[in-house]
PDB file of N, CA and C in Angstrom:
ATOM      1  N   UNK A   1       0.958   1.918  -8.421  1.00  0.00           N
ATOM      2  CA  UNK A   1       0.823   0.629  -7.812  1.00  0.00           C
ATOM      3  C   UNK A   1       1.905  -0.269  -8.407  1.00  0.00           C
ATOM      4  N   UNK A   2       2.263  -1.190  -7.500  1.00  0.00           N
ATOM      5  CA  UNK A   2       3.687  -2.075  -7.807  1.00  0.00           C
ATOM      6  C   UNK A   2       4.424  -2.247  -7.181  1.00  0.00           C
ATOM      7  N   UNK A   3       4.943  -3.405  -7.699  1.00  0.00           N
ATOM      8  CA  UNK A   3       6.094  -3.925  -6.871  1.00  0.00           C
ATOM      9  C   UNK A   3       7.164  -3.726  -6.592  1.00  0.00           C
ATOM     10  N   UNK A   4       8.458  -3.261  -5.564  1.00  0.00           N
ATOM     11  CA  UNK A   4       9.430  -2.422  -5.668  1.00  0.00           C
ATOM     12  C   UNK A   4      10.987  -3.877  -5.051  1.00  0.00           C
ATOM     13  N   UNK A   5      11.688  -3.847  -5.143  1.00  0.00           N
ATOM     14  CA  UNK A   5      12.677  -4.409  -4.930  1.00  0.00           C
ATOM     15  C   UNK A   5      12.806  -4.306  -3.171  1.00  0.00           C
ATOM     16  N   UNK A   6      13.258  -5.545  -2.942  1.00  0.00           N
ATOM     17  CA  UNK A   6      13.675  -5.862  -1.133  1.00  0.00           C
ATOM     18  C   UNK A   6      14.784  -4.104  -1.259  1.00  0.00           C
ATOM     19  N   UNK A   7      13.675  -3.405   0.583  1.00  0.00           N
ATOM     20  CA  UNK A   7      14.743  -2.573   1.064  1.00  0.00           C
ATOM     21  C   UNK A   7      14.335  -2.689   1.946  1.00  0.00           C
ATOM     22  N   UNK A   8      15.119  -2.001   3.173  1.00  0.00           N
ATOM     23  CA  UNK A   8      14.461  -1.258   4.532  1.00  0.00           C
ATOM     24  C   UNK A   8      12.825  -0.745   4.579  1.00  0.00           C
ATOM     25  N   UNK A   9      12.376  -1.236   4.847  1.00  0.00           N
ATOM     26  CA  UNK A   9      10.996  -0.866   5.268  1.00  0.00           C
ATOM     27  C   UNK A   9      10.949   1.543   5.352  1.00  0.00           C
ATOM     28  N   UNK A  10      11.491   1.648   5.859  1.00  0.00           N
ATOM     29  CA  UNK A  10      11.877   2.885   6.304  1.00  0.00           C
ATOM     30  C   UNK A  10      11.831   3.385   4.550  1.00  0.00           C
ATOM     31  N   UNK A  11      12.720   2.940   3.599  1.00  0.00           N
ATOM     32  CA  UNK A  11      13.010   3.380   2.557  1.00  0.00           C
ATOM     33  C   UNK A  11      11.972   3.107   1.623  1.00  0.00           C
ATOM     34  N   UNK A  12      11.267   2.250   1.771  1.00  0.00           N
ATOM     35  CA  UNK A  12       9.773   1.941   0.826  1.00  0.00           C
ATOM     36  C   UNK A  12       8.819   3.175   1.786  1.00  0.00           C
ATOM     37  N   UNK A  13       8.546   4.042   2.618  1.00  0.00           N
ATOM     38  CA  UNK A  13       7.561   4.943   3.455  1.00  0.00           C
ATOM     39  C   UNK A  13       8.054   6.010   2.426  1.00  0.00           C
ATOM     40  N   UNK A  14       9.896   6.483   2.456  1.00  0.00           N
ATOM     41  CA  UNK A  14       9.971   7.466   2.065  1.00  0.00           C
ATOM     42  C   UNK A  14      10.078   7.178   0.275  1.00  0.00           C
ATOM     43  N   UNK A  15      10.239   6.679  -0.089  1.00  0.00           N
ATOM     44  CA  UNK A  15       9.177   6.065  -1.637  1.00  0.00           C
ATOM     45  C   UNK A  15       7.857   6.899  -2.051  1.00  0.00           C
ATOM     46  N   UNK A  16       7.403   6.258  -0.951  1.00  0.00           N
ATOM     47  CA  UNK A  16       5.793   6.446  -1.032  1.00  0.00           C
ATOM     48  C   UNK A  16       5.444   7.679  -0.796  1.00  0.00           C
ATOM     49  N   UNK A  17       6.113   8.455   0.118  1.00  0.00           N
ATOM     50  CA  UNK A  17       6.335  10.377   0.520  1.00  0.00           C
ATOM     51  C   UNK A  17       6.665  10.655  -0.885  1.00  0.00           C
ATOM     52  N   UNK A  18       7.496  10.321  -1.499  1.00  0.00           N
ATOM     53  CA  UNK A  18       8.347  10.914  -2.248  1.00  0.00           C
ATOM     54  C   UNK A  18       7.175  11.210  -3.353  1.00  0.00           C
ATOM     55  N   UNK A  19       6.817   9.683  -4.213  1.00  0.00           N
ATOM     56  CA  UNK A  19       5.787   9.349  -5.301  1.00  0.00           C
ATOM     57  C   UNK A  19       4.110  10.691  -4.965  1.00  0.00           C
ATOM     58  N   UNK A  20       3.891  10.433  -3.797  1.00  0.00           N
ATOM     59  CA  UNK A  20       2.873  11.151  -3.053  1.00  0.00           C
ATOM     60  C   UNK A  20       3.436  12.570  -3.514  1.00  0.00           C
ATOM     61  N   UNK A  21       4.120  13.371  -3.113  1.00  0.00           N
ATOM     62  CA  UNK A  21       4.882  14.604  -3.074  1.00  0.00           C
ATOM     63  C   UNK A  21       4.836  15.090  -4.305  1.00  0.00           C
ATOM     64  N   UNK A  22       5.836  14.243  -5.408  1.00  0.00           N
ATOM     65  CA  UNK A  22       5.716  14.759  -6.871  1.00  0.00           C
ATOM     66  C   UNK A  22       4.522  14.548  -7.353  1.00  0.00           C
ATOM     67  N   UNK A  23       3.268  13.836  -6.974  1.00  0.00           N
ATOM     68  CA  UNK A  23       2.082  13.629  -8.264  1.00  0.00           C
ATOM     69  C   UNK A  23       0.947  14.491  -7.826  1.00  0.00           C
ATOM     70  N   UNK A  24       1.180  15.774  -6.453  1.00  0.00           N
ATOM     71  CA  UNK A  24       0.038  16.617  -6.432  1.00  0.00           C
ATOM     72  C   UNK A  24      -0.681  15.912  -5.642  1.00  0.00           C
ATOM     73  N   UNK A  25      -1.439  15.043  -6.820  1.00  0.00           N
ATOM     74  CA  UNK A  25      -2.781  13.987  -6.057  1.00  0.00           C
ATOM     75  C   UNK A  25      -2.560  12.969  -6.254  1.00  0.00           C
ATOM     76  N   UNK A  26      -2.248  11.718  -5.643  1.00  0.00           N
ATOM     77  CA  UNK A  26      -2.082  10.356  -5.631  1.00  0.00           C
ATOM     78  C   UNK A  26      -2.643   9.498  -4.482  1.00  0.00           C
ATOM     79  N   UNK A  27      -2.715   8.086  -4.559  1.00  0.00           N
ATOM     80  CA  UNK A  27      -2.597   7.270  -4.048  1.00  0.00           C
ATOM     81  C   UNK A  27      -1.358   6.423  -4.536  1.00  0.00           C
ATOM     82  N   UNK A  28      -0.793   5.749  -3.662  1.00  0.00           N
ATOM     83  CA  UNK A  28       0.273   5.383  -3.656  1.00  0.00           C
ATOM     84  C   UNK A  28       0.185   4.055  -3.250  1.00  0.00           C
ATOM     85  N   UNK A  29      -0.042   2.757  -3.932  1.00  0.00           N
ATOM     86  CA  UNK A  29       0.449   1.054  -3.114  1.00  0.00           C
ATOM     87  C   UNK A  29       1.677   1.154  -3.839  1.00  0.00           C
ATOM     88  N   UNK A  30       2.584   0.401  -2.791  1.00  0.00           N
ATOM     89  CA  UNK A  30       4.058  -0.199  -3.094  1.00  0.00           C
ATOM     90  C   UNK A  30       3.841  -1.890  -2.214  1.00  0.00           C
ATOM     91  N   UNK A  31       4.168  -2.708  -2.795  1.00  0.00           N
ATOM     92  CA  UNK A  31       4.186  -4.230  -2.762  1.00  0.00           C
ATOM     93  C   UNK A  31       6.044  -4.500  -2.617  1.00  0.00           C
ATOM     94  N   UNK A  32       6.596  -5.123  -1.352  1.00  0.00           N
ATOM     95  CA  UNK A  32       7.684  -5.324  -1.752  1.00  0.00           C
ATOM     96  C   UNK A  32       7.822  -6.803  -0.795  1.00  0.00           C
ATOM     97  N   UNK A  33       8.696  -7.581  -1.474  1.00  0.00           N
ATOM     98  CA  UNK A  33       9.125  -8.807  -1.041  1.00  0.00           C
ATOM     99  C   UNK A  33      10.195  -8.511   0.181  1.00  0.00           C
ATOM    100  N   UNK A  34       9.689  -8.592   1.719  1.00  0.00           N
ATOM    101  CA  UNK A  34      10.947  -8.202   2.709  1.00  0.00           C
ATOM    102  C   UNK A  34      12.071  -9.247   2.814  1.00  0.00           C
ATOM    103  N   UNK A  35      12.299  -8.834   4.712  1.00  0.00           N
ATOM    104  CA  UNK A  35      13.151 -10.081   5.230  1.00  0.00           C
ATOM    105  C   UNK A  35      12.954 -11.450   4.527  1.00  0.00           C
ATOM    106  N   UNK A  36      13.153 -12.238   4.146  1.00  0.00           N
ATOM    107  CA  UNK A  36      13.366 -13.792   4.031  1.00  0.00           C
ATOM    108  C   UNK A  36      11.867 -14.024   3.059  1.00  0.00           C
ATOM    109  N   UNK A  37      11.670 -12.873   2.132  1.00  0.00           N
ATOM    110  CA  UNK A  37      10.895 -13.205   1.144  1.00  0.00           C
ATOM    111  C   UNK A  37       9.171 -12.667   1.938  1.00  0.00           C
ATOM    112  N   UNK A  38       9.180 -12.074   2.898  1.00  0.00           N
ATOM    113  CA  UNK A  38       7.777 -11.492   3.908  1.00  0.00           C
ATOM    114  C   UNK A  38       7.208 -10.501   2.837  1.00  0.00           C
ATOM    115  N   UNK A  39       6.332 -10.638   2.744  1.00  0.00           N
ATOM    116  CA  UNK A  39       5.710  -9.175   1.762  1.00  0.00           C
ATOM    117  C   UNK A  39       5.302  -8.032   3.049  1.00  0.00           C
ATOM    118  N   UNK A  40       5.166  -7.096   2.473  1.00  0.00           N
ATOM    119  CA  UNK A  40       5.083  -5.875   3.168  1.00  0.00           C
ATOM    120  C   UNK A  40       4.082  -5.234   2.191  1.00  0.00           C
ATOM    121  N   UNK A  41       2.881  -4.661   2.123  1.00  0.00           N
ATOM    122  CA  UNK A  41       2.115  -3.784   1.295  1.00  0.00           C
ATOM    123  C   UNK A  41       2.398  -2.441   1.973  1.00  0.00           C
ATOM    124  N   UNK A  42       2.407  -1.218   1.573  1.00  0.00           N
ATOM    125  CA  UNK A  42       2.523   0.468   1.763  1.00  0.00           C
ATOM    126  C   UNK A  42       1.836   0.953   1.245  1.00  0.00           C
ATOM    127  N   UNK A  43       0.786   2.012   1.653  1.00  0.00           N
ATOM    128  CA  UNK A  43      -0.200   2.634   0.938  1.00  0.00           C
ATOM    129  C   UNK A  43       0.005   4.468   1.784  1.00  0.00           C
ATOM    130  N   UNK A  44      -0.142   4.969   0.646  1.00  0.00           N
ATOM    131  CA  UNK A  44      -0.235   6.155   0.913  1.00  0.00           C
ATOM    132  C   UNK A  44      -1.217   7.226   0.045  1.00  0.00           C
ATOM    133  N   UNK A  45      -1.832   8.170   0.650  1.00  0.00           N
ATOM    134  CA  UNK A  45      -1.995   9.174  -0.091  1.00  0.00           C
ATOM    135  C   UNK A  45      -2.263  10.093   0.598  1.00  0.00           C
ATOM    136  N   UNK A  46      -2.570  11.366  -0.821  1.00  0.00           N
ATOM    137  CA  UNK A  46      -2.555  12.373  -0.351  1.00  0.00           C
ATOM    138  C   UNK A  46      -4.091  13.198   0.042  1.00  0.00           C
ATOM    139  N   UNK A  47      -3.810  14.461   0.796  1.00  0.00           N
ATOM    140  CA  UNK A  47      -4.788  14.319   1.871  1.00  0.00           C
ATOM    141  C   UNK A  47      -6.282  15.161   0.532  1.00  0.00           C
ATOM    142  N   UNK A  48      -6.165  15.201  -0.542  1.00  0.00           N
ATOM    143  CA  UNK A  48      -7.197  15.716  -0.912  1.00  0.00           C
ATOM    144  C   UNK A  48      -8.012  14.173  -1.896  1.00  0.00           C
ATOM    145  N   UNK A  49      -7.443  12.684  -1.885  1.00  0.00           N
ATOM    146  CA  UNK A  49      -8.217  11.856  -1.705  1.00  0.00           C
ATOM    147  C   UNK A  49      -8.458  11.321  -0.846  1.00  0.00           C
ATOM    148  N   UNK A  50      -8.018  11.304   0.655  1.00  0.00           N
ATOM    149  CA  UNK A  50      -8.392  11.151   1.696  1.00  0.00           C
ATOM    150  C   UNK A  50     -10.177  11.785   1.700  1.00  0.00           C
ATOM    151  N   UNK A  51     -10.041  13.009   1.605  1.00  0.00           N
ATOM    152  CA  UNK A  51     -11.347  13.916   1.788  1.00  0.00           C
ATOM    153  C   UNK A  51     -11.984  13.275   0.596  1.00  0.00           C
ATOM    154  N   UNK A  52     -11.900  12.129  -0.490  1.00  0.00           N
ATOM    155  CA  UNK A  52     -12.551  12.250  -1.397  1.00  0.00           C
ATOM    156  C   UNK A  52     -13.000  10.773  -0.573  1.00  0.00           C
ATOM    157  N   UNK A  53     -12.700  10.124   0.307  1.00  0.00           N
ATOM    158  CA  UNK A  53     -13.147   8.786   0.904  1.00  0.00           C
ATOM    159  C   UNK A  53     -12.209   7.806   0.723  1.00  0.00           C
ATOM    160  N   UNK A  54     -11.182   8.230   0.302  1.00  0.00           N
ATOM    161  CA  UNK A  54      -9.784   6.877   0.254  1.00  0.00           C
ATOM    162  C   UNK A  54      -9.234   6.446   1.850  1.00  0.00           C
ATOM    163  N   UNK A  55      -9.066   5.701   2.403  1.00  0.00           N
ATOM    164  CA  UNK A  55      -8.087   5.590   3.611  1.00  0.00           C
ATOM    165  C   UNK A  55      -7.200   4.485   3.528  1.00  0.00           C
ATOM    166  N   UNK A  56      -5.853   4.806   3.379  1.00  0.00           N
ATOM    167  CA  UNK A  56      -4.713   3.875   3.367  1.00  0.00           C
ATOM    168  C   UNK A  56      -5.162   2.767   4.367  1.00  0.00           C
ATOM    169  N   UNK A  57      -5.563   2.959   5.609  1.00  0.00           N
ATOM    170  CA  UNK A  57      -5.339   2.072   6.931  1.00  0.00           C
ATOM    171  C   UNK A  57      -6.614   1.436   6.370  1.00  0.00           C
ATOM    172  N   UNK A  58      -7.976   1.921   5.918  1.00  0.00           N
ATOM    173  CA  UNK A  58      -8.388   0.439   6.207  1.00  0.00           C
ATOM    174  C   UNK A  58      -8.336  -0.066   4.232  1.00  0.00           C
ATOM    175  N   UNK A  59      -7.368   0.060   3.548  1.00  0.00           N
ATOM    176  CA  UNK A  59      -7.272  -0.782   2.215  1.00  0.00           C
ATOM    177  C   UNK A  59      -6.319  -1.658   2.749  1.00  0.00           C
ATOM    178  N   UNK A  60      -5.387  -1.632   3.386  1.00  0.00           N
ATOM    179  CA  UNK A  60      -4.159  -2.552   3.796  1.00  0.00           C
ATOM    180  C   UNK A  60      -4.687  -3.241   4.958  1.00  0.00           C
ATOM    181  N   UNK A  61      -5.665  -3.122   5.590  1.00  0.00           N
ATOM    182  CA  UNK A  61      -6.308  -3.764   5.941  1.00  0.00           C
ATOM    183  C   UNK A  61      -6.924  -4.897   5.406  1.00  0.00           C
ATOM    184  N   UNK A  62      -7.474  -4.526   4.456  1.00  0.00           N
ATOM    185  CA  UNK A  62      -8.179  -5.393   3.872  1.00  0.00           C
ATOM    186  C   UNK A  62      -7.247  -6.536   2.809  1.00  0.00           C
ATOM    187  N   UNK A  63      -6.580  -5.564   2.329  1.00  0.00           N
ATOM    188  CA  UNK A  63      -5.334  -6.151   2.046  1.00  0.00           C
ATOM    189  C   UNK A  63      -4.437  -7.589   2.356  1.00  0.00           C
ATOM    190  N   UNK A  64      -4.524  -7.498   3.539  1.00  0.00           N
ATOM    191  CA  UNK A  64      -3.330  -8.347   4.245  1.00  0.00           C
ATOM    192  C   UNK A  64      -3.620  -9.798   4.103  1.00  0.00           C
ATOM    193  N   UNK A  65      -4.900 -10.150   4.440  1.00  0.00           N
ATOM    194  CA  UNK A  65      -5.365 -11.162   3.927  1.00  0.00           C
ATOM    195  C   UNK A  65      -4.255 -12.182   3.018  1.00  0.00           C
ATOM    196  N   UNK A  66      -4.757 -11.213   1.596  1.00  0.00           N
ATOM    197  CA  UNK A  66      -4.006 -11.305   0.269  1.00  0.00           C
ATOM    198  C   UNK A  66      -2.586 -12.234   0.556  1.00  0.00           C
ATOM    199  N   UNK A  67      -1.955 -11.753   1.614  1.00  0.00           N
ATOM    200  CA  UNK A  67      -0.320 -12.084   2.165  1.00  0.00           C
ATOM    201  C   UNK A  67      -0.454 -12.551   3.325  1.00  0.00           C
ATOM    202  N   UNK A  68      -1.576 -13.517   3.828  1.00  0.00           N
ATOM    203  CA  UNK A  68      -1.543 -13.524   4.968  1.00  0.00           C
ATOM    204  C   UNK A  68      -0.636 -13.357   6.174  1.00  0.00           C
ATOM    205  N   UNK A  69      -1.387 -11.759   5.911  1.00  0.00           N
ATOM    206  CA  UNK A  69      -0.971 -11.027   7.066  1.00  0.00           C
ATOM    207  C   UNK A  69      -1.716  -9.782   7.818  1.00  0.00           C
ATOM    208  N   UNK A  70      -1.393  -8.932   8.476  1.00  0.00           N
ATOM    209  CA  UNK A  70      -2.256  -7.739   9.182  1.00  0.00           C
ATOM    210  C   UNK A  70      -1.776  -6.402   9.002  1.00  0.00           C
ATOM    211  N   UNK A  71      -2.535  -5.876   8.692  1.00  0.00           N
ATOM    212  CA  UNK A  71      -1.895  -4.342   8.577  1.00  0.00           C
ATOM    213  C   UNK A  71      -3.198  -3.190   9.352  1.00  0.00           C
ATOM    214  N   UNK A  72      -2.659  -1.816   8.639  1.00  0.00           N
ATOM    215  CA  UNK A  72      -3.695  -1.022   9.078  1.00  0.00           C
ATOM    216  C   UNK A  72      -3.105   0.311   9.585  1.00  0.00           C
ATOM    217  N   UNK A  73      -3.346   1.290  10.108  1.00  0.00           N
ATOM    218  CA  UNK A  73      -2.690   2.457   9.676  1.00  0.00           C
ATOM    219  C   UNK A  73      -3.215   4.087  10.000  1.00  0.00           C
ATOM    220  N   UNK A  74      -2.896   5.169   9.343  1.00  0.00           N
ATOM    221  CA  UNK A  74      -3.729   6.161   9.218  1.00  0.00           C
ATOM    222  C   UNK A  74      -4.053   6.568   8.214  1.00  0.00           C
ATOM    223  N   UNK A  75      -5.128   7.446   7.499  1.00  0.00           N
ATOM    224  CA  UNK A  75      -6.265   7.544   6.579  1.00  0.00           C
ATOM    225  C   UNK A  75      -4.928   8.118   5.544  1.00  0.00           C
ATOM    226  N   UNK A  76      -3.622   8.315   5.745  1.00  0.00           N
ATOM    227  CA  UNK A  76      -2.674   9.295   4.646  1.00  0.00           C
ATOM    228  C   UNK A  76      -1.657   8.141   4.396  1.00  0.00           C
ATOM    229  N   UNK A  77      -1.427   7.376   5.633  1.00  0.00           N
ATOM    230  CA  UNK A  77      -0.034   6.179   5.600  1.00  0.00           C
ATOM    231  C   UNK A  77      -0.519   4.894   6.087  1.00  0.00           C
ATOM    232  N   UNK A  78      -0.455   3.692   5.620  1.00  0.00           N
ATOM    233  CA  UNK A  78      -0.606   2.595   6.598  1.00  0.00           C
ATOM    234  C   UNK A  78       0.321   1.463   5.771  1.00  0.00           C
ATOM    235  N   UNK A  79       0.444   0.814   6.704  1.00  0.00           N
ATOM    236  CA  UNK A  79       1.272  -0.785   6.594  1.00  0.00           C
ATOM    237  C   UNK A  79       0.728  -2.263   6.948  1.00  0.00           C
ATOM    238  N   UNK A  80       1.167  -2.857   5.950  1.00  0.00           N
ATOM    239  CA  UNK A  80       1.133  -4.463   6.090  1.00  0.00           C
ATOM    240  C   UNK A  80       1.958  -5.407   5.890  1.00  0.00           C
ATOM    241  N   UNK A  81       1.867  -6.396   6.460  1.00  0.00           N
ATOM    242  CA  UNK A  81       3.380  -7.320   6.486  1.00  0.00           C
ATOM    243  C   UNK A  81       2.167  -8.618   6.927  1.00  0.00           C
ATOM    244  N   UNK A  82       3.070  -9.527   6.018  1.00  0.00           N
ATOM    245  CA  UNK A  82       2.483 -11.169   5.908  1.00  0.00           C
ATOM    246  C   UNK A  82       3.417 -12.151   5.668  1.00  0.00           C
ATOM    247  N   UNK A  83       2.863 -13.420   5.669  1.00  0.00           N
ATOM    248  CA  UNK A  83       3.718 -14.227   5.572  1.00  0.00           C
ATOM    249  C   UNK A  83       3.711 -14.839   4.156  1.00  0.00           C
ATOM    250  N   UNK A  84       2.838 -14.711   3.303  1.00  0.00           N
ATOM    251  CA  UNK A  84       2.777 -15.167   1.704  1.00  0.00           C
ATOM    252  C   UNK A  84       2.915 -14.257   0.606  1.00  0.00           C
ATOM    253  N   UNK A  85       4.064 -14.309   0.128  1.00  0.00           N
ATOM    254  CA  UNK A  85       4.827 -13.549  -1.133  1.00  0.00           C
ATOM    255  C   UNK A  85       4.438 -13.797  -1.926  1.00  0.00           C
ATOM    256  N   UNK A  86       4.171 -14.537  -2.317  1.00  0.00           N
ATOM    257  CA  UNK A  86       2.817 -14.946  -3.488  1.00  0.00           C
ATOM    258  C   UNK A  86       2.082 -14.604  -3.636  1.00  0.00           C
ATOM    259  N   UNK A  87       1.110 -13.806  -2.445  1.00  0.00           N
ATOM    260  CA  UNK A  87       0.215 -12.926  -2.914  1.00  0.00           C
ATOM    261  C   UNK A  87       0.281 -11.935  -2.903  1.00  0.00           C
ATOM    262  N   UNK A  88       1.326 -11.482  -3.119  1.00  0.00           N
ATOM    263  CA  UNK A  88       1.425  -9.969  -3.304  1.00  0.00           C
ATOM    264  C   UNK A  88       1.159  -9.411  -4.461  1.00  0.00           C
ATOM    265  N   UNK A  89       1.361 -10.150  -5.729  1.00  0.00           N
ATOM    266  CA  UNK A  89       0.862  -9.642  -6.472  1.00  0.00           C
ATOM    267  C   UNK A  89      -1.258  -9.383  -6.804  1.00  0.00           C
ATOM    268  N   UNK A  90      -1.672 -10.112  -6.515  1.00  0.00           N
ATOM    269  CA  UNK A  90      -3.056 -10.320  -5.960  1.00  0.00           C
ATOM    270  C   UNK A  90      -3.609  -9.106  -5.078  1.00  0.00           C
ATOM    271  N   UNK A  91      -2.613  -8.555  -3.934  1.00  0.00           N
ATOM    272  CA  UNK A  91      -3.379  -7.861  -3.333  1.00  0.00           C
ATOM    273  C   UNK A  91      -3.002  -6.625  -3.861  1.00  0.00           C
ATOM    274  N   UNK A  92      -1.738  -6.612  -4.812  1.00  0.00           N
ATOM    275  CA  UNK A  92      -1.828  -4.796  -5.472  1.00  0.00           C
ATOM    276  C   UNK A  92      -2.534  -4.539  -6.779  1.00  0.00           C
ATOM    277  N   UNK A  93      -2.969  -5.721  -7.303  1.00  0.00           N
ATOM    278  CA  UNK A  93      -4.000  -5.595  -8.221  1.00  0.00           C
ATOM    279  C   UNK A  93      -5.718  -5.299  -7.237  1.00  0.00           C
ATOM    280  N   UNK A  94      -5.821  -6.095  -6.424  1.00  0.00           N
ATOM    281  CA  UNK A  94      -7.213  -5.900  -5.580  1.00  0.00           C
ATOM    282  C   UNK A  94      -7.131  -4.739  -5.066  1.00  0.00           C
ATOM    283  N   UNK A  95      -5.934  -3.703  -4.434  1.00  0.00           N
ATOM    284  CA  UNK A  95      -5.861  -2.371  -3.853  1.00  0.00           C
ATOM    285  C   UNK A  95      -6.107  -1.441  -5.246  1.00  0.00           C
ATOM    286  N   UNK A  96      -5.492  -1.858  -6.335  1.00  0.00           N
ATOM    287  CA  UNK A  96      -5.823  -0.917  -7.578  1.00  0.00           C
ATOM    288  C   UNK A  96      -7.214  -0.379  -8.023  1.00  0.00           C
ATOM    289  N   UNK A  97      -8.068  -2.078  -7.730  1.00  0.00           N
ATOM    290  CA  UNK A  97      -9.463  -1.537  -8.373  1.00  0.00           C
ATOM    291  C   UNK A  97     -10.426  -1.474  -7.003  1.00  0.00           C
ATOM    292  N   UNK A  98     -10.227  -1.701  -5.885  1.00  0.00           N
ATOM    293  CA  UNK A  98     -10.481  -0.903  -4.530  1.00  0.00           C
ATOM    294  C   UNK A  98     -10.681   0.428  -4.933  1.00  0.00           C
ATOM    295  N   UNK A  99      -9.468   1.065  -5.761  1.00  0.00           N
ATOM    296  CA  UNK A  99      -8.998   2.547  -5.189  1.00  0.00           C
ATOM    297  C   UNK A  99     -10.049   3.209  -6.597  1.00  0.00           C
ATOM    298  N   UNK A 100      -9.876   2.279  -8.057  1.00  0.00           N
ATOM    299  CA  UNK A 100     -10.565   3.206  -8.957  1.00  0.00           C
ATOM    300  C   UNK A 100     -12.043   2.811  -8.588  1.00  0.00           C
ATOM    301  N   UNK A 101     -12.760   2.116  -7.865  1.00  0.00           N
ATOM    302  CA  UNK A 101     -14.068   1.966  -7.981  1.00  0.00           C
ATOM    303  C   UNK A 101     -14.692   3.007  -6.868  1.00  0.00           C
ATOM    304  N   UNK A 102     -13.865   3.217  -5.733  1.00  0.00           N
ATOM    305  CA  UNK A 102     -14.014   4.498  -4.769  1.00  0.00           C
ATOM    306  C   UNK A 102     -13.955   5.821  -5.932  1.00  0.00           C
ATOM    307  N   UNK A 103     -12.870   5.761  -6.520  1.00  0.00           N
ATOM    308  CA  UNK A 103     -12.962   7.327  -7.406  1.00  0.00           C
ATOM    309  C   UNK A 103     -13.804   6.988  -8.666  1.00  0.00           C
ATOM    310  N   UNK A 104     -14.819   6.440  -8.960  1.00  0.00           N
ATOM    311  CA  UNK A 104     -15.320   6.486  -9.843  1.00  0.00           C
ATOM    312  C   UNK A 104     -14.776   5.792 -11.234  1.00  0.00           C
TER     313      UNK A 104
END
């Protein structure tokens, strides 16, 4: 979980493939400040916490708020984009303990 430096949207997904890929089993939030300062939240994981009850689409969901904004997704990848950069840090701390209170 964290915050990653302004890129292409495209290049924060394959981030999140990438992080996903090397750790086996992960969940994956990436928080990044876009276009003209827009936050963007990215959530990913992989498909054996999926089966454990994780779903990217509806945490960035819930998420968006945080940045007022909307997201949402599928249960392995989803996205959000808002208009308050300021809370971005807020909503990758709230996706963190989302994710450990689902895993125990």
């Amino acid at each position: 979980m964290g915050e990653v430096p302004d890129a292409p949207v495209e290049q924060l997904r394959e981030a999140a493939d990438w992080l996903r890929t090397q750790a086996g089993s992960a969940a994956v939030l990436l928080g990044m400040r876009g276009d003209g300062a827009r936050p963007v939240l990215l959530a990913a994981i992989t498909d054996d916490l999926v089966r454990a009850g994780l779903h990217a689409g509806n945490l960035v969901r819930d998420l968006a708020p945080h940045i007022e904004g909307r997201g949402g997704g599928k249960p392995n990848l989803a996205q959000a984009g808002g208009r308050n950069a300021g809370g971005l840090a807020a909503a990758l701390k709230a996706g963190a303990d989302a994710w450990r209170k689902q895993l125990g």
